[in-house]
C-alpha atoms as a PDB file:
ATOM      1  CA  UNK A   1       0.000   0.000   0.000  1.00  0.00           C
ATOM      2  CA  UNK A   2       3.222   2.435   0.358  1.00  0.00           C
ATOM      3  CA  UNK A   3       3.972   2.271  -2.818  1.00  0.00           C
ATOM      4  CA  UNK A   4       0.855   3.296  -4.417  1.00  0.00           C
ATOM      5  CA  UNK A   5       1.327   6.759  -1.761  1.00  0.00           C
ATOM      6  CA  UNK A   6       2.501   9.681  -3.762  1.00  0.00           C
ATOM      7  CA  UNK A   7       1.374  12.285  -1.389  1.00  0.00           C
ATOM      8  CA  UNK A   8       2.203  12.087   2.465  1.00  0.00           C
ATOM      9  CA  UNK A   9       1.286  14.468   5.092  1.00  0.00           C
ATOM     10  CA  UNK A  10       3.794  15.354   7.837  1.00  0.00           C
ATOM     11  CA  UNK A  11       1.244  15.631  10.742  1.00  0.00           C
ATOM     12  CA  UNK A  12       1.499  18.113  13.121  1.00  0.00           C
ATOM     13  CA  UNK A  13       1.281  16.765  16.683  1.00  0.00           C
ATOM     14  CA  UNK A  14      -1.705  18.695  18.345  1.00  0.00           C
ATOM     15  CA  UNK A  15      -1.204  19.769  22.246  1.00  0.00           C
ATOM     16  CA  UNK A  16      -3.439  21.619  24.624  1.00  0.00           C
ATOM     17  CA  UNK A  17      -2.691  24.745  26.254  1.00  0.00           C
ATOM     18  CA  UNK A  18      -1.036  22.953  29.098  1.00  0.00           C
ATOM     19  CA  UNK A  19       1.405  21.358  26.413  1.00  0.00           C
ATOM     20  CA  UNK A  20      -0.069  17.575  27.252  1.00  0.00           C
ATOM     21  CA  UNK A  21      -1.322  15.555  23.625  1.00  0.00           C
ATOM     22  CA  UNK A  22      -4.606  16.619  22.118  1.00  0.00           C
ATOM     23  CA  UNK A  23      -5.885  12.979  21.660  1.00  0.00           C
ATOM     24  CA  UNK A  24      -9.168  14.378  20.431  1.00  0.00           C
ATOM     25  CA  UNK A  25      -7.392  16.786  17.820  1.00  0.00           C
ATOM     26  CA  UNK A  26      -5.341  14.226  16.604  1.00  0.00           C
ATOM     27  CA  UNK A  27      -8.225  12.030  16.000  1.00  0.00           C
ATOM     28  CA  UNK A  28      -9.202  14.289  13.841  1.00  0.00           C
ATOM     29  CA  UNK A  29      -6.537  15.443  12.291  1.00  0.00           C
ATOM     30  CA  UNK A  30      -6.167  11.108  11.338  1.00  0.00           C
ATOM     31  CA  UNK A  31      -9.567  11.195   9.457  1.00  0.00           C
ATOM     32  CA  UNK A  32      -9.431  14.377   7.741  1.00  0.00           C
ATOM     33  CA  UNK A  33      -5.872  12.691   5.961  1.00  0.00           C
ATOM     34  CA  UNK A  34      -7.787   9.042   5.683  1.00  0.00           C
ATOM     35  CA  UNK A  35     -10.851  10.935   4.239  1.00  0.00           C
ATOM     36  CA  UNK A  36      -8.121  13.033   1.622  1.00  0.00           C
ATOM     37  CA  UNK A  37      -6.328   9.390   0.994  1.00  0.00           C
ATOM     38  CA  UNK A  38      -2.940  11.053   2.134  1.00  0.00           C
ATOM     39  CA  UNK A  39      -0.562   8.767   3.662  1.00  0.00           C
ATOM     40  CA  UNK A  40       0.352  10.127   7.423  1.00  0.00           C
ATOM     41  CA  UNK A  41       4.132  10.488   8.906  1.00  0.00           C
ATOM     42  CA  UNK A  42       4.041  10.809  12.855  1.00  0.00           C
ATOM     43  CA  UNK A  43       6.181  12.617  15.067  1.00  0.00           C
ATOM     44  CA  UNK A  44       8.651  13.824  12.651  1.00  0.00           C
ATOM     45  CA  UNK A  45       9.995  17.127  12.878  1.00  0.00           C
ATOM     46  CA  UNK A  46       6.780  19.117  11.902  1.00  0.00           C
ATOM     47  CA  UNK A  47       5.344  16.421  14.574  1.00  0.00           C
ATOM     48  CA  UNK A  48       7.745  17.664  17.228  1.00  0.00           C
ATOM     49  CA  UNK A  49       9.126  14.535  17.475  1.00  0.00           C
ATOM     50  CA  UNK A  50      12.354  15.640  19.079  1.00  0.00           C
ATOM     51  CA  UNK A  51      10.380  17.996  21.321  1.00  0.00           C
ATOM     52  CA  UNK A  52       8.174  14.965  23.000  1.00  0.00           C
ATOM     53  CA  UNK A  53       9.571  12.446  25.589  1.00  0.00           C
ATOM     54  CA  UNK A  54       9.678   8.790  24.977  1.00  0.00           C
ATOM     55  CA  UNK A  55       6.108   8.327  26.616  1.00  0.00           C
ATOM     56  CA  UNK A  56       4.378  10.756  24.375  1.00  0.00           C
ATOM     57  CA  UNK A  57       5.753   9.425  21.621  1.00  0.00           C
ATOM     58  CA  UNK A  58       4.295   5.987  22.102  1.00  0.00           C
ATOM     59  CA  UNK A  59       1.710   7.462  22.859  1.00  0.00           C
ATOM     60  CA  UNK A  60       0.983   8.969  19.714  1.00  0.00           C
ATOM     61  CA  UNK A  61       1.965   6.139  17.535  1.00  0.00           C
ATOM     62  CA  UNK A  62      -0.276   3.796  19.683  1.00  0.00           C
ATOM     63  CA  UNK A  63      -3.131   5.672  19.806  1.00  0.00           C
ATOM     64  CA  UNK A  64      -3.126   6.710  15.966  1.00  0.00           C
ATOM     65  CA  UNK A  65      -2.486   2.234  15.453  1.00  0.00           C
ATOM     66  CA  UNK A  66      -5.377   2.162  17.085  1.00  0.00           C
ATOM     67  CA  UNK A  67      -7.530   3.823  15.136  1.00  0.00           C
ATOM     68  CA  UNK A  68      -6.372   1.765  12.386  1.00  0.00           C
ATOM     69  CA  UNK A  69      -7.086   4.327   9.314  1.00  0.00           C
ATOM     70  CA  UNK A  70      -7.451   3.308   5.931  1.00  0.00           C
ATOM     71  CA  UNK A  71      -4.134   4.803   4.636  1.00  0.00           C
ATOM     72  CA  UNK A  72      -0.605   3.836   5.417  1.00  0.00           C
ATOM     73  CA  UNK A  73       1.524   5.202   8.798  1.00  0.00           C
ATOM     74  CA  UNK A  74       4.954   6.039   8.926  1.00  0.00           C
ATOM     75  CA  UNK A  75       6.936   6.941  11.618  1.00  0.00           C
ATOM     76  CA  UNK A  76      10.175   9.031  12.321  1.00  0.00           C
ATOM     77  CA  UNK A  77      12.892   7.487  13.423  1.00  0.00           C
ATOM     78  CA  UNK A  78      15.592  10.800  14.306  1.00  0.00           C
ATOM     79  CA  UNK A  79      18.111  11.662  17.170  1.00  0.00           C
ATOM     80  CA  UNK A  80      21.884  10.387  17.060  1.00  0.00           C
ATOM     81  CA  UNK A  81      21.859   7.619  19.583  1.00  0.00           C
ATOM     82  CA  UNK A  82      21.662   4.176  17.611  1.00  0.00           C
ATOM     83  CA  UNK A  83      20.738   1.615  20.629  1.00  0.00           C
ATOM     84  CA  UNK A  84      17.382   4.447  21.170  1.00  0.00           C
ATOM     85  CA  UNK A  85      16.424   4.608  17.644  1.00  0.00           C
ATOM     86  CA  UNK A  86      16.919   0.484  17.459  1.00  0.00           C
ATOM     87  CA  UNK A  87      14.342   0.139  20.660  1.00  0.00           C
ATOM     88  CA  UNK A  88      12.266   2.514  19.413  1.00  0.00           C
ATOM     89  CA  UNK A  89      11.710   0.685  15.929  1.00  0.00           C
ATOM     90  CA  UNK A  90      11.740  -2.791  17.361  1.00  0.00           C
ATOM     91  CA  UNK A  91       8.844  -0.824  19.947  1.00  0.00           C
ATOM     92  CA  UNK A  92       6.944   0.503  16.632  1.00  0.00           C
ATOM     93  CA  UNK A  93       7.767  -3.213  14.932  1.00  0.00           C
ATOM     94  CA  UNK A  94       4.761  -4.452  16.561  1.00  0.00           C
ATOM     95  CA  UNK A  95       2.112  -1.654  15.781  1.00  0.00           C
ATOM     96  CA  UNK A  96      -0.081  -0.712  12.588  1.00  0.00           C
ATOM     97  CA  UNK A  97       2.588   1.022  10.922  1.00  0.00           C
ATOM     98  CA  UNK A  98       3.567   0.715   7.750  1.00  0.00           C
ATOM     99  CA  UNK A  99       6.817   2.549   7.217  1.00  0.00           C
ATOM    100  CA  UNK A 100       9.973   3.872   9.070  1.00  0.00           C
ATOM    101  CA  UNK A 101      11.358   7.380   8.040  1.00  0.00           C
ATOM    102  CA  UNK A 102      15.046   7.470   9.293  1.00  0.00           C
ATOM    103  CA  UNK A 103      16.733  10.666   9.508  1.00  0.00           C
ATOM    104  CA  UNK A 104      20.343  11.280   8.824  1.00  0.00           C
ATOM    105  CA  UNK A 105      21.584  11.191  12.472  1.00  0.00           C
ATOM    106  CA  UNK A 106      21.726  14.921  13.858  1.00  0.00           C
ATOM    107  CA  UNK A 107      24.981  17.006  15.392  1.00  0.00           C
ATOM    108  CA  UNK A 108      27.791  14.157  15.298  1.00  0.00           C
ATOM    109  CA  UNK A 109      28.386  15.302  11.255  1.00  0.00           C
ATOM    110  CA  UNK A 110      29.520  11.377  10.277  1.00  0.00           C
ATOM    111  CA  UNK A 111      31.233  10.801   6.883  1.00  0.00           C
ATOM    112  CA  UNK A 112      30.060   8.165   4.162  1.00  0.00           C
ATOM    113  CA  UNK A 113      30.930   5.080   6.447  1.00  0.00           C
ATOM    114  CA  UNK A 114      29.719   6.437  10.049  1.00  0.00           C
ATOM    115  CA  UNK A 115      25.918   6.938   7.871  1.00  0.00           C
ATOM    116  CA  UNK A 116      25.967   3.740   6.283  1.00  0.00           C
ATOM    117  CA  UNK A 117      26.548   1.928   9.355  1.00  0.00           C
ATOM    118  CA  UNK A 118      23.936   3.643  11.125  1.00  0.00           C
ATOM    119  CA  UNK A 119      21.142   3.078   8.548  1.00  0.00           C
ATOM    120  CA  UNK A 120      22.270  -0.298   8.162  1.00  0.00           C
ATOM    121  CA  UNK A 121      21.462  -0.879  11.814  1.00  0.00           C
ATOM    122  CA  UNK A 122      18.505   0.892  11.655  1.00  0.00           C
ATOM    123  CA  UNK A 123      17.586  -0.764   8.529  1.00  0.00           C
ATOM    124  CA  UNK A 124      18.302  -4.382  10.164  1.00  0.00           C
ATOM    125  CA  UNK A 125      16.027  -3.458  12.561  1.00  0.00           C
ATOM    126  CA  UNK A 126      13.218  -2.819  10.678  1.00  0.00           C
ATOM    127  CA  UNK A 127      10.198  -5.181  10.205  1.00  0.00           C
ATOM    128  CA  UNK A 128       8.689  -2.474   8.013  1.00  0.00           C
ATOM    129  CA  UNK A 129       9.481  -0.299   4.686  1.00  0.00           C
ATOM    130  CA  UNK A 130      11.933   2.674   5.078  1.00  0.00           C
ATOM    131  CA  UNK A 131      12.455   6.455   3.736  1.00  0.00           C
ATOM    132  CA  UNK A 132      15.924   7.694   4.366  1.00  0.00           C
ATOM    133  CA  UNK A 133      15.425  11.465   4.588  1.00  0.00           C
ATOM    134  CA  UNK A 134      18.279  13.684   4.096  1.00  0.00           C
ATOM    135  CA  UNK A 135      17.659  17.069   5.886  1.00  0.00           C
ATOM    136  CA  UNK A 136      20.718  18.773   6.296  1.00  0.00           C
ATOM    137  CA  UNK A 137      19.373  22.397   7.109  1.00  0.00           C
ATOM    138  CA  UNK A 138      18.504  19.955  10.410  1.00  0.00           C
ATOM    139  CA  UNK A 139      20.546  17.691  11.017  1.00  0.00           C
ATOM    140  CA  UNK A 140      23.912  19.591  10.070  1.00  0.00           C
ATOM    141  CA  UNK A 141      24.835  16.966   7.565  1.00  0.00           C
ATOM    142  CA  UNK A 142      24.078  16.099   3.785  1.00  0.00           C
ATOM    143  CA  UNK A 143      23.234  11.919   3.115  1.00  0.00           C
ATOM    144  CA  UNK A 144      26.077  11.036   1.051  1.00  0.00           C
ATOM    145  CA  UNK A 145      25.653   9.353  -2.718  1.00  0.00           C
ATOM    146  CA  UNK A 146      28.115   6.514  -1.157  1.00  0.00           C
ATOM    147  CA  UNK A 147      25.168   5.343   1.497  1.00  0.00           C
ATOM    148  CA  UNK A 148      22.753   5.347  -0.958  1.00  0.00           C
ATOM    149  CA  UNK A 149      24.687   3.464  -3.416  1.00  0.00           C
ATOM    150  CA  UNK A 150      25.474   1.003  -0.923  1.00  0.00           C
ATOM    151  CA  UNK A 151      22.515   0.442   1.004  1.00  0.00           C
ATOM    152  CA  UNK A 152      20.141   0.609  -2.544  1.00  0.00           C
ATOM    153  CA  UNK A 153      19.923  -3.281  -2.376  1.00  0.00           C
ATOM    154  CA  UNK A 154      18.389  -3.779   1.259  1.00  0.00           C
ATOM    155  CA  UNK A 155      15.566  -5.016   1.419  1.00  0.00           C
ATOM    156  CA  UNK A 156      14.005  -2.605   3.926  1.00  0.00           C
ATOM    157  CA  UNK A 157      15.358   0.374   2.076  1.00  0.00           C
ATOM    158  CA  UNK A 158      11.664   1.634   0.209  1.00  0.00           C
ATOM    159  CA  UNK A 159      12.430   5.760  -0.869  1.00  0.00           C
ATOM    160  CA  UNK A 160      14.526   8.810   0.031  1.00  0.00           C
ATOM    161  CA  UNK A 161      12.872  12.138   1.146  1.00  0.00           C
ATOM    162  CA  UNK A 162      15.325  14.573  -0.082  1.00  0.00           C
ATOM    163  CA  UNK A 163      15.058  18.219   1.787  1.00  0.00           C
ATOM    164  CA  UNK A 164      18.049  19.700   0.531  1.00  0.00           C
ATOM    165  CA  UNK A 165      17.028  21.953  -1.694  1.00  0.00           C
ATOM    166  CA  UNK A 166      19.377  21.271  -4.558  1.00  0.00           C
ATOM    167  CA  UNK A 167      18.167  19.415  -7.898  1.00  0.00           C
ATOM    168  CA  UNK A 168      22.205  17.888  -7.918  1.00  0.00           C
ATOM    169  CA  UNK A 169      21.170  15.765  -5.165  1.00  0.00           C
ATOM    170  CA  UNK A 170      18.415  14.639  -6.765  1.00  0.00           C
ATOM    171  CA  UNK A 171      20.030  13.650  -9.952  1.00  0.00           C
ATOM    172  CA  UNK A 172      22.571  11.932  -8.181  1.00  0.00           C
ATOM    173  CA  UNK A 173      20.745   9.784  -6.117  1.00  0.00           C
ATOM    174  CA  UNK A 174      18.659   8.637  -9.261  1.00  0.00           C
ATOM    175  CA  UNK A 175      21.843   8.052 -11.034  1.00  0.00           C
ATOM    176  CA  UNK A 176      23.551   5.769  -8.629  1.00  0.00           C
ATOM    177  CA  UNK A 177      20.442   3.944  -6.921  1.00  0.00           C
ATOM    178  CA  UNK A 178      18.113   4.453 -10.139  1.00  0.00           C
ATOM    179  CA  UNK A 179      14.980   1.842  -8.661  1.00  0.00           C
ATOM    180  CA  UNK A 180      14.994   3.724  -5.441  1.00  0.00           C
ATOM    181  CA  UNK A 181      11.801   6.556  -5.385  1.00  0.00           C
ATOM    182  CA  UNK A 182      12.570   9.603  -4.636  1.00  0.00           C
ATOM    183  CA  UNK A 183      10.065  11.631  -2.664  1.00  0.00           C
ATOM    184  CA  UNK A 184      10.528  15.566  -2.273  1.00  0.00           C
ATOM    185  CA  UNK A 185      10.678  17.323   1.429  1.00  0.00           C
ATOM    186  CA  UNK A 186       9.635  20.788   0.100  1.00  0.00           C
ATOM    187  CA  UNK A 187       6.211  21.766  -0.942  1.00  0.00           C
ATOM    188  CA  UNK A 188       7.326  24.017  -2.914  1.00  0.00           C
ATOM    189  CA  UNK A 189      10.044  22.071  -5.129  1.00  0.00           C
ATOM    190  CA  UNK A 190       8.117  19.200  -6.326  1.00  0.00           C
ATOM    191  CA  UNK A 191       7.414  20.736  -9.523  1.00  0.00           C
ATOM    192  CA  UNK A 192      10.710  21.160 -10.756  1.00  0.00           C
ATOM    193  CA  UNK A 193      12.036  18.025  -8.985  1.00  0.00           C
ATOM    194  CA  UNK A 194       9.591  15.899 -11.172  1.00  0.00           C
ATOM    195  CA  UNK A 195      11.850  15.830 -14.542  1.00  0.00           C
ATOM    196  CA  UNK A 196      14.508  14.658 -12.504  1.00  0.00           C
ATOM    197  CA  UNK A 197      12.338  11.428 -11.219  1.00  0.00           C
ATOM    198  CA  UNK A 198      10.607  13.212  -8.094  1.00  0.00           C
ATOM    199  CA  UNK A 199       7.870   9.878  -7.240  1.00  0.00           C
ATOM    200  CA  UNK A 200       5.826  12.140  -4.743  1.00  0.00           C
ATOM    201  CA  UNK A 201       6.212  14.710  -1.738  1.00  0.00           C
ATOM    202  CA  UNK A 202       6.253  14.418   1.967  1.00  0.00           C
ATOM    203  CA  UNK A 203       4.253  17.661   2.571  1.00  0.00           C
ATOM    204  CA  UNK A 204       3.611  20.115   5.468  1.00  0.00           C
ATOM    205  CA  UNK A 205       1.251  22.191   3.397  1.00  0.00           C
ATOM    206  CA  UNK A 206      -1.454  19.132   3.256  1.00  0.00           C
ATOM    207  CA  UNK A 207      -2.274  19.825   7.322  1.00  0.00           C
ATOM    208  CA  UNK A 208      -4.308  22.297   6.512  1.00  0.00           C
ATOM    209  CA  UNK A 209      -5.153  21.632   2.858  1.00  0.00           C
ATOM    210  CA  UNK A 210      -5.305  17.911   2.671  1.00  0.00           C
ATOM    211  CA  UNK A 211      -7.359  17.334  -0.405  1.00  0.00           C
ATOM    212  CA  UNK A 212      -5.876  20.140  -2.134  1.00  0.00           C
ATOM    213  CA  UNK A 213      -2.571  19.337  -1.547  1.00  0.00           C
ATOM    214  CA  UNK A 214      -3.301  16.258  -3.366  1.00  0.00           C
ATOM    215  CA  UNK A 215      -4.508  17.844  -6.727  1.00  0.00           C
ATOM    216  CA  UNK A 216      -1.496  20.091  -6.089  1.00  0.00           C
ATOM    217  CA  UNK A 217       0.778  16.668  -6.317  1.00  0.00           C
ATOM    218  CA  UNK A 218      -1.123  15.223  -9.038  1.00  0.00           C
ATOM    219  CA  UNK A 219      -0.685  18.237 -11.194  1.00  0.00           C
ATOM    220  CA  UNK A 220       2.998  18.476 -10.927  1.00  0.00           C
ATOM    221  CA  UNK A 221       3.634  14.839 -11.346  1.00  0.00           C
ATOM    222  CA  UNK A 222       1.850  14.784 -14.396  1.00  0.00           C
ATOM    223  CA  UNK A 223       3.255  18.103 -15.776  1.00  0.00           C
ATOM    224  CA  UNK A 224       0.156  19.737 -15.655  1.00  0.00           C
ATOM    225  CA  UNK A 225       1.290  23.166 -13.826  1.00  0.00           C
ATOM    226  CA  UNK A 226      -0.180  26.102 -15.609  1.00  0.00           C
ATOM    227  CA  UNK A 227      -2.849  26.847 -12.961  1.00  0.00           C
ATOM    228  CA  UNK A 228      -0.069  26.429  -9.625  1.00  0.00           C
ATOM    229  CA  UNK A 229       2.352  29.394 -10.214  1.00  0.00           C
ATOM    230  CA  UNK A 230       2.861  31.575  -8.469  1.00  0.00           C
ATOM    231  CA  UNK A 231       0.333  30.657  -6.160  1.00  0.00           C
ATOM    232  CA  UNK A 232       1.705  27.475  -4.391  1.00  0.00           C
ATOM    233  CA  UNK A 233       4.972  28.995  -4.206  1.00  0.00           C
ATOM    234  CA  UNK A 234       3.813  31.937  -2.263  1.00  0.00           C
ATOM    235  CA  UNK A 235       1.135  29.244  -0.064  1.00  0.00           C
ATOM    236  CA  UNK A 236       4.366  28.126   1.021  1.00  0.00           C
ATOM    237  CA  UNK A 237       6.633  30.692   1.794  1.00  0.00           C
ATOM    238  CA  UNK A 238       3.562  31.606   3.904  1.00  0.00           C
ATOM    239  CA  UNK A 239       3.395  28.552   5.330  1.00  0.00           C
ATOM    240  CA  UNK A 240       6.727  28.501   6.445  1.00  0.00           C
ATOM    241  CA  UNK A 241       6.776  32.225   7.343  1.00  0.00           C
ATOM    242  CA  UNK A 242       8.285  30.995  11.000  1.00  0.00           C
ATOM    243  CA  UNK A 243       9.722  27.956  11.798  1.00  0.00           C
ATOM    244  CA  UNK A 244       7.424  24.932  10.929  1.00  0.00           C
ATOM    245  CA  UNK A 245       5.599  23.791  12.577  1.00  0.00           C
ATOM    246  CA  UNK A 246       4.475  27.553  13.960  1.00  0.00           C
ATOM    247  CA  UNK A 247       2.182  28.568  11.087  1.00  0.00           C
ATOM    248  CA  UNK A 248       0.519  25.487  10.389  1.00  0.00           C
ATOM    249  CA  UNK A 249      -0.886  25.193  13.698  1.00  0.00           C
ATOM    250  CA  UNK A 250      -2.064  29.197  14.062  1.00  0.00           C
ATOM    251  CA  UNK A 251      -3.914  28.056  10.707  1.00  0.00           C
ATOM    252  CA  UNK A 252      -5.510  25.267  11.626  1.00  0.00           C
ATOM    253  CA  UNK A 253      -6.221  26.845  15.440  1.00  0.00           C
ATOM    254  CA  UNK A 254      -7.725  29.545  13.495  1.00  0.00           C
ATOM    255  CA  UNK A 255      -9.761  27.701  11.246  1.00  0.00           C
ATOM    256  CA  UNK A 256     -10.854  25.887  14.152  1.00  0.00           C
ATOM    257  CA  UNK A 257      -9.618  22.213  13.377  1.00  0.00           C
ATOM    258  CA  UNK A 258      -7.565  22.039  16.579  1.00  0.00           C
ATOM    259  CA  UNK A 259      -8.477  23.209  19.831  1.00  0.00           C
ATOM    260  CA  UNK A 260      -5.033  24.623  20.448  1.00  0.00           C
ATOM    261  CA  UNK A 261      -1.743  26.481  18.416  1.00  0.00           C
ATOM    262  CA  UNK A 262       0.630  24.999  21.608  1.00  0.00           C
ATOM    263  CA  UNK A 263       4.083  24.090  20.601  1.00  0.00           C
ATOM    264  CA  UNK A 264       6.736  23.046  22.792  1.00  0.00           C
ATOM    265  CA  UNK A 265      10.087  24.981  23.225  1.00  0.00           C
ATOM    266  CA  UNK A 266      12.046  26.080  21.494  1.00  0.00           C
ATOM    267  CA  UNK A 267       9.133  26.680  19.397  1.00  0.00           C
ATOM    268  CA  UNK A 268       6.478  29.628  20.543  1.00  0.00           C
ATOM    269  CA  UNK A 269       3.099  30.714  18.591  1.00  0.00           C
ATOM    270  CA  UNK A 270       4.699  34.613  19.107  1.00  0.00           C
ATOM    271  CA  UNK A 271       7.442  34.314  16.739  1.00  0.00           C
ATOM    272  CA  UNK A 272       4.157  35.105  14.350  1.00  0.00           C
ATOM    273  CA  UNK A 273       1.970  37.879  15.455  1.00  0.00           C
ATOM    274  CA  UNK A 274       0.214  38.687  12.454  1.00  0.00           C
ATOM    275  CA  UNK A 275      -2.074  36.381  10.692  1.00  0.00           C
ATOM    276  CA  UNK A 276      -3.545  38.348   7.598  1.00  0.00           C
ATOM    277  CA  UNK A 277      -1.382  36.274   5.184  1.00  0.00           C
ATOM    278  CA  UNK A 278      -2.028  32.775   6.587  1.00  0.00           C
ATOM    279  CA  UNK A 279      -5.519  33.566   6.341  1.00  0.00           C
ATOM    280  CA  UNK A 280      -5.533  35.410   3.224  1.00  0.00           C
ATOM    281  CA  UNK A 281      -3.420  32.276   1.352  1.00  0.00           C
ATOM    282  CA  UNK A 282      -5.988  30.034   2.822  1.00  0.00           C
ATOM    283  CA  UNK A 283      -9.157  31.391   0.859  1.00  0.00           C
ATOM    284  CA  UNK A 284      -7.305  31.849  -2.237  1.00  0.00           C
ATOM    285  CA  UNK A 285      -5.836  27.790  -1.732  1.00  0.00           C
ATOM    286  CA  UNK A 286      -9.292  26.449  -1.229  1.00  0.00           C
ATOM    287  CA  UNK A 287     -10.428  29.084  -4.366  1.00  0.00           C
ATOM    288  CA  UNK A 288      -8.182  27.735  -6.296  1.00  0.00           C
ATOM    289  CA  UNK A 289      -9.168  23.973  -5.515  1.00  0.00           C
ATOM    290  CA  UNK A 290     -12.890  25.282  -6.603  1.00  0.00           C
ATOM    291  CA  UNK A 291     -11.671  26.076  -9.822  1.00  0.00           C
ATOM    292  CA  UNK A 292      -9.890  23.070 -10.535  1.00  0.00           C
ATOM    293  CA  UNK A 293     -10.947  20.041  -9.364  1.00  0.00           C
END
């Protein structure tokens, strides 16, 4: 069922005002993306995941197994200590989940054989399907072309999510590991990642536009873009007007689709005090779906 995914939706993890898990929120949140047909990533970064302790995080990912949606579940896998990230998959092994997304480890900075060793241990210890994302405005550290080249024959090793930003990473990762999908990390790049063998995105942008984030991904992947510029390029530079996940959640606060905007520090909903353009992008996003679908 993965594979058939081309659009997944980074979920934001809802809190209440007292910073504990909105369960009821999140419920939500679940069926609005089941409802849309969007595959759903928990607790990565625009989930907080870093942010929540080990508790919450089962938590989350028990709670959302529970509800056992009709779409795929992946879950992120990030920090830089191997024997956590190994408990907390073999933990997640046994759940309704679908899919691991494994993040290049954060602050140590390895090389080519320090990465490959770590997905290889996180890949081993997978019962599931993996996306190795490569993040480095996060984690400090590009994936190499060496670990994909090596690691493109496990058999746990399903897609990259590639956030860099640069099209040469793309192109080189298709050249060297050419059956491995390659799924973009930025709304806004999908577009012109597509000639260069872009299989779907991992979005932010579909929290609060689920089902027109998905005409918006079926568009560019079959080239049919005349009706998206400059429009979804601006949706997102809106969108990530403050650090993600700050915006998303005034949104969907605002539109009334969770009953708080709480974020846990670092983060704080005051790094944006004015609104106008979130709300302003919103009507002209949902116009736009009007007109086109």
């Amino acid at each position: 069922m993965i594979k058939d995914k081309k659009l997944w939706t980074a979920l934001i993890t809802p809190m209440k005002e007292d910073g504990r898990i909105d369960f009821k929120s999140l419920e939500y949140l679940i069926r609005r993306q089941e409802k849309a047909g969007n595959g759903i990533l928990l607790i990565g970064s625009t989930g907080e995941g870093l942010a929540l302790s080990d508790k919450e995080k089962r938590d989350v990912v028990e709670f959302v197994s529970s509800l056992e949606p009709d779409v795929p579940l992946m879950v992120g896998v990030g920090g830089m200590n191997a024997e956590i990230q190994e408990s907390w998959i073999r933990h997640c092994n046994s759940l309704n989940v679908d899919a691991f997304l494994l993040v290049t480890p954060l602050y140590a900075k390895p090389g080519p054989k320090g990465q490959t060793a770590w997905f290889r241990r996180l890949l081993n210890a997978s019962e599931k399907q993996c996306m190795i994302y490569n993040i480095p405005s996060r984690t400090g550290i590009d994936l190499t072309v060496e670990v994909v080249e090596t690691l493109k024959d496990h058999s746990n090793f399903w897609s990259i999510k590639e956030a860099s930003g640069k099209l040469s990473s793309y192109q080189q990762f298709r050249r060297k590991a050419p059956a491995i999908p390659l799924f973009s990390g930025d709304d806004a790049l999908i577009a012109f990642f597509k000639p260069a063998g872009c299989a779907g995105l991992v979005s932010v942008a579909a929290n609060v536009w689920p089902e027109e984030t998905a005409l918006y991904v079926e568009k560019c992947l079959s080239g049919d873009t005349d009706s998206l510029f400059p429009l979804w390029n601006r949706a997102v530079e809106v969108l990530f007007s403050a650090s993600n996940p700050i915006p998303v959640k005034l949104l969907l606060h605002h539109k009334g689709e969770i009953g708080s905007a709480e974020l846990r520090l670092p983060l704080v909903k005051e790094e944006l005090d004015d609104m106008s353009e979130l709300i302003a992008i919103d009507e002209e996003i949902r116009t736009w779906y009007k007109n086109n679908n």
